[in-house]
Structure formats: C-alpha cells, structure tokens
C-alpha atoms as a PDB file:
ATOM      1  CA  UNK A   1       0.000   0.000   0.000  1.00  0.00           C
ATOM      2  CA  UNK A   2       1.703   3.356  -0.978  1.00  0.00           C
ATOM      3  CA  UNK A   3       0.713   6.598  -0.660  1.00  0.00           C
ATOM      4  CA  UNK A   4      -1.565   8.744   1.575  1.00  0.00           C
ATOM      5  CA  UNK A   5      -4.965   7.084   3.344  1.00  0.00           C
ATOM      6  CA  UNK A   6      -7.510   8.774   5.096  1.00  0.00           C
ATOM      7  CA  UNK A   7      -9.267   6.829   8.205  1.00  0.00           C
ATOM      8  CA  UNK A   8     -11.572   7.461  10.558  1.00  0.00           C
ATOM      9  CA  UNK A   9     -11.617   6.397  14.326  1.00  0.00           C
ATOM     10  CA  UNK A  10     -14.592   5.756  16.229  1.00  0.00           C
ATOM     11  CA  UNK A  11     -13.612   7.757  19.755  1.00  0.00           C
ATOM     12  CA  UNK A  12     -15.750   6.773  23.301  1.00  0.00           C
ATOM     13  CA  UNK A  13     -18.785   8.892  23.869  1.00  0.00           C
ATOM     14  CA  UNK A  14     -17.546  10.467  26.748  1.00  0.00           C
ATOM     15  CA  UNK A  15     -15.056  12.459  24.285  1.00  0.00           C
ATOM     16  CA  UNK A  16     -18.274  14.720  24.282  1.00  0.00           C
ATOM     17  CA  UNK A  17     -18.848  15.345  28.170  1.00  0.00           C
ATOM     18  CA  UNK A  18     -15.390  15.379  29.092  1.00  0.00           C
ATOM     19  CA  UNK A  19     -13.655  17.328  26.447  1.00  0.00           C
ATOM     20  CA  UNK A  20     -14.508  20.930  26.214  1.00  0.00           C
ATOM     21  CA  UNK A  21     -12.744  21.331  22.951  1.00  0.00           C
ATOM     22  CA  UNK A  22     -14.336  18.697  21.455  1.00  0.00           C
ATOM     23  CA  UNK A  23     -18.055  19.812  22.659  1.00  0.00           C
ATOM     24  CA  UNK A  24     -17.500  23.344  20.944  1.00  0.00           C
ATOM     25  CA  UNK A  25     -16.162  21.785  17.956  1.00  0.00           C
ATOM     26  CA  UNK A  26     -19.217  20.338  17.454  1.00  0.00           C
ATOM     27  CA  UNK A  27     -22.064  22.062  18.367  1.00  0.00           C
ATOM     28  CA  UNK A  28     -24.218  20.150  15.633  1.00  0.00           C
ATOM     29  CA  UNK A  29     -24.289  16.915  17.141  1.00  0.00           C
ATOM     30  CA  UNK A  30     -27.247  15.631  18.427  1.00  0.00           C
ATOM     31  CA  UNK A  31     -25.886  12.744  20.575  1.00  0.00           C
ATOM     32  CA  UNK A  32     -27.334  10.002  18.248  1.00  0.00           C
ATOM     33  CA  UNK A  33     -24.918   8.934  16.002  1.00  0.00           C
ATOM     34  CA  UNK A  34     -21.188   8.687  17.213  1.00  0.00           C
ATOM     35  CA  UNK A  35     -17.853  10.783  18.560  1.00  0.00           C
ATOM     36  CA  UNK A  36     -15.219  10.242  15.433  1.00  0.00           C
ATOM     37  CA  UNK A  37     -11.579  10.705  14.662  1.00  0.00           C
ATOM     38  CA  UNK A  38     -10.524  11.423  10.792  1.00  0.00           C
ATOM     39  CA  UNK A  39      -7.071  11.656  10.283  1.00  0.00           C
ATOM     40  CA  UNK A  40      -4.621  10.418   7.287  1.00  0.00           C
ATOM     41  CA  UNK A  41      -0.856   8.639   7.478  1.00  0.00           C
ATOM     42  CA  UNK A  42       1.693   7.011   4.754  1.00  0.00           C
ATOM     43  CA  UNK A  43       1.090   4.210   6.977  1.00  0.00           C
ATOM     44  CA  UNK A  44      -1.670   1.869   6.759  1.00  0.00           C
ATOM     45  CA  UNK A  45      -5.087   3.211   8.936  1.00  0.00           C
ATOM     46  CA  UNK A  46      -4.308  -0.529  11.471  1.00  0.00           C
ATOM     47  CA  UNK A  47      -0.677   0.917  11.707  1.00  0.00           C
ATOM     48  CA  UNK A  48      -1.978   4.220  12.468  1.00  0.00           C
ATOM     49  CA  UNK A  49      -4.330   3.838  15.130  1.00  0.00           C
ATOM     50  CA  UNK A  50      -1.783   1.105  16.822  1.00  0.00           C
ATOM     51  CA  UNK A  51       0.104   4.627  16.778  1.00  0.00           C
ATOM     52  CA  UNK A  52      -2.126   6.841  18.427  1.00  0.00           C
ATOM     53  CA  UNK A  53      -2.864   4.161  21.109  1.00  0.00           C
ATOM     54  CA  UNK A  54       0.292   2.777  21.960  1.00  0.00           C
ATOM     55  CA  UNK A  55       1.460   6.617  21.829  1.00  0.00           C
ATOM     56  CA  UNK A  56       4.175   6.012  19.779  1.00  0.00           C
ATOM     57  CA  UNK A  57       7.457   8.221  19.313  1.00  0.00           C
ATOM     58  CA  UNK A  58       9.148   9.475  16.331  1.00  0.00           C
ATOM     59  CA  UNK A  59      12.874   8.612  16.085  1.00  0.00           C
ATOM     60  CA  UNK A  60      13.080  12.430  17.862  1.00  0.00           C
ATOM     61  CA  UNK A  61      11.105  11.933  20.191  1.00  0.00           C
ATOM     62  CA  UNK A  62       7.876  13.915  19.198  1.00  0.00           C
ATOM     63  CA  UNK A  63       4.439  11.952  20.594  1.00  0.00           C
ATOM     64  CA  UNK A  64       3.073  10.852  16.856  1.00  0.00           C
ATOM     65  CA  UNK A  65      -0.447  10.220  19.053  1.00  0.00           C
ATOM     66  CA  UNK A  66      -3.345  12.670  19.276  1.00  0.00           C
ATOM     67  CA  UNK A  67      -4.231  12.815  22.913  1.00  0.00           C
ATOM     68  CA  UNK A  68      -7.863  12.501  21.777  1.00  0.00           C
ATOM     69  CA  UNK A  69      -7.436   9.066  20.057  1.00  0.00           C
ATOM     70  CA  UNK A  70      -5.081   7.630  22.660  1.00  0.00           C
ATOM     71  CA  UNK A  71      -7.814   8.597  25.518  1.00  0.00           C
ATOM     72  CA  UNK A  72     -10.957   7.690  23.926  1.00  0.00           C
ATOM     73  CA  UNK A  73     -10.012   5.814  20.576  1.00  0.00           C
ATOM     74  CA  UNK A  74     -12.037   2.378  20.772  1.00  0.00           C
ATOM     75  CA  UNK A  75     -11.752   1.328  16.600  1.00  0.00           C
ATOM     76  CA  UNK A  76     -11.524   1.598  13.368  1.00  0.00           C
ATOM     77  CA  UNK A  77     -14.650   2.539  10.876  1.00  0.00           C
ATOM     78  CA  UNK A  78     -13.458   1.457   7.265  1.00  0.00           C
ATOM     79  CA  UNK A  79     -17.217   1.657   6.285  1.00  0.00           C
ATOM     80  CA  UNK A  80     -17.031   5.441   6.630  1.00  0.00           C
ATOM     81  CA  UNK A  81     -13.488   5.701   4.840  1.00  0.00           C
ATOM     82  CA  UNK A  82     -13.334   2.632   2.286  1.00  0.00           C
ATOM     83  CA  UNK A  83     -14.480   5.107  -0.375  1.00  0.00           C
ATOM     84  CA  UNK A  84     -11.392   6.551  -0.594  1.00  0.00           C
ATOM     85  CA  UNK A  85      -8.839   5.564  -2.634  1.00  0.00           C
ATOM     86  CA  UNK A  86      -5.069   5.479  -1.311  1.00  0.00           C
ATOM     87  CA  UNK A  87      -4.180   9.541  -2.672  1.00  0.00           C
ATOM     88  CA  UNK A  88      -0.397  10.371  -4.147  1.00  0.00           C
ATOM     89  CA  UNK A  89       0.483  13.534  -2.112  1.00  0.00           C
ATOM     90  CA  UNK A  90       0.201  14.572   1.565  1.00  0.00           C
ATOM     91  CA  UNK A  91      -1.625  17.868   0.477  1.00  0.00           C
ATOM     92  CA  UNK A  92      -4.325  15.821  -1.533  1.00  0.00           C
ATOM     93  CA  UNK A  93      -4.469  13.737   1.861  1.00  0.00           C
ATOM     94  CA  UNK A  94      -4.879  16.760   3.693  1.00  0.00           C
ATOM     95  CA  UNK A  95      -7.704  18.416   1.951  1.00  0.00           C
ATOM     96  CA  UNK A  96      -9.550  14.593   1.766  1.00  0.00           C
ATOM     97  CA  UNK A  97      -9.071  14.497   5.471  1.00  0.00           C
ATOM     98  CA  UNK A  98     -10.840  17.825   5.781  1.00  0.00           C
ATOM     99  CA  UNK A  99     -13.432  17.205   3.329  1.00  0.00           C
ATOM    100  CA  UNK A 100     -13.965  14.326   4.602  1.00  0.00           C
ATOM    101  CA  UNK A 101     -14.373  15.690   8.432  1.00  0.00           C
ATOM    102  CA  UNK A 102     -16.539  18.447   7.079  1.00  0.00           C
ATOM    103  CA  UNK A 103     -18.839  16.039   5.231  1.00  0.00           C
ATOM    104  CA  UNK A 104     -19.142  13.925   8.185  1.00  0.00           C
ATOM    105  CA  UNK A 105     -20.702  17.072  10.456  1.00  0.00           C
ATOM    106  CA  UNK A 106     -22.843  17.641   8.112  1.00  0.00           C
ATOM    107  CA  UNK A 107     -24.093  14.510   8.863  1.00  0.00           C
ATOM    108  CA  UNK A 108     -24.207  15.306  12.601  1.00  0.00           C
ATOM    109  CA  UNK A 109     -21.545  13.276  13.792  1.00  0.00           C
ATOM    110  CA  UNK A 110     -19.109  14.861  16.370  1.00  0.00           C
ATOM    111  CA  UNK A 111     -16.164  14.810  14.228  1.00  0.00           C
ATOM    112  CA  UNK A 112     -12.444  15.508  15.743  1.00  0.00           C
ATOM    113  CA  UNK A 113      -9.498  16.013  12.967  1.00  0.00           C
ATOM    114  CA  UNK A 114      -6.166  17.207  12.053  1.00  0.00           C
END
C-alpha cells in the first residue's frame, strides 16, 4: 500500500462530556450517532491507530499520538473511509481528510481532525 490514506476512528462517547474542545467543535451533534476521529498517514489506517494508542514516538522523540485518540479511541470505521482511494500527495491527503471531516458534520456526527 503506498501513498496517503484517510481513516476514521470511532472515539468513546464520553469524548463529548469530558472534552470541552471537542463539545465546541461540534455544536451540531445531536448525541445520536457517534464521537469520530478522521485523520490520514503514509502508513496503513491498522498501523496508524496502533500509533495513536500505543502513543508512539518518532525517532526524535515527538508523541506521533493525538491525545484525543489515545484517551478515547475504541476502533476503526473502514465503512465510513473505504471510499477513498489510497491519494499520491500529503496535500491531496490533507484536503480529503478535511473534506472528509466536514462532510461527516454535516451529517451530525461529532467529528475531531487534524
């Protein structure tokens, strides 16, 4: 698998009533359908989230987790990212990431990305 994925995480519903940042974020959720994560890696999305959970380190030392996913990740929803193809550059990653997100709200989910 080459190139840039997209992925989504489904995060713990408590994301919502513990996480202020989160809440505001996402003032269009409704509390029926579910907290997510959308991110996108080189790696594969399985790699990834083992990433964020684990709260891996870069060769630096940077934390490569967000604190969100490592708290309240729970697992992967390939249902809501399948559609999307493996893309060739990070910036085309980037923008499907955020279109992604975006389209996701819309849909009332309480989305968390970036």
């Amino acid at each position: 698998m080459s190139g840039y994925h997209v992925y989504v995480i489904e995060l713990h519903r408590k994301v919502f009533n513990e996480n202020r940042k989160f809440r505001e974020a996402n003032p269009q959720f409704n509390g029926m359908l579910e907290c997510l994560y959308v991110g996108m890696t080189s790696r594969t999305p399985r790699e990834r989230m083992e990433q964020h959970l684990t709260g891996a380190r870069s060769k630096k030392g940077q934390d490569l987790s967000s604190a969100i996913v490592k708290k309240y990740g729970t697992f992967l929803r390939p249902s809501l990212y399948s559609h999307i193809s493996p893309l060739r550059t990070r910036e085309e990653a980037l923008k499907a990431e955020k279109d992604l997100a975006t389209q996701l709200r819309r849909q009332r989910y309480a989305v968390w990305f970036g």
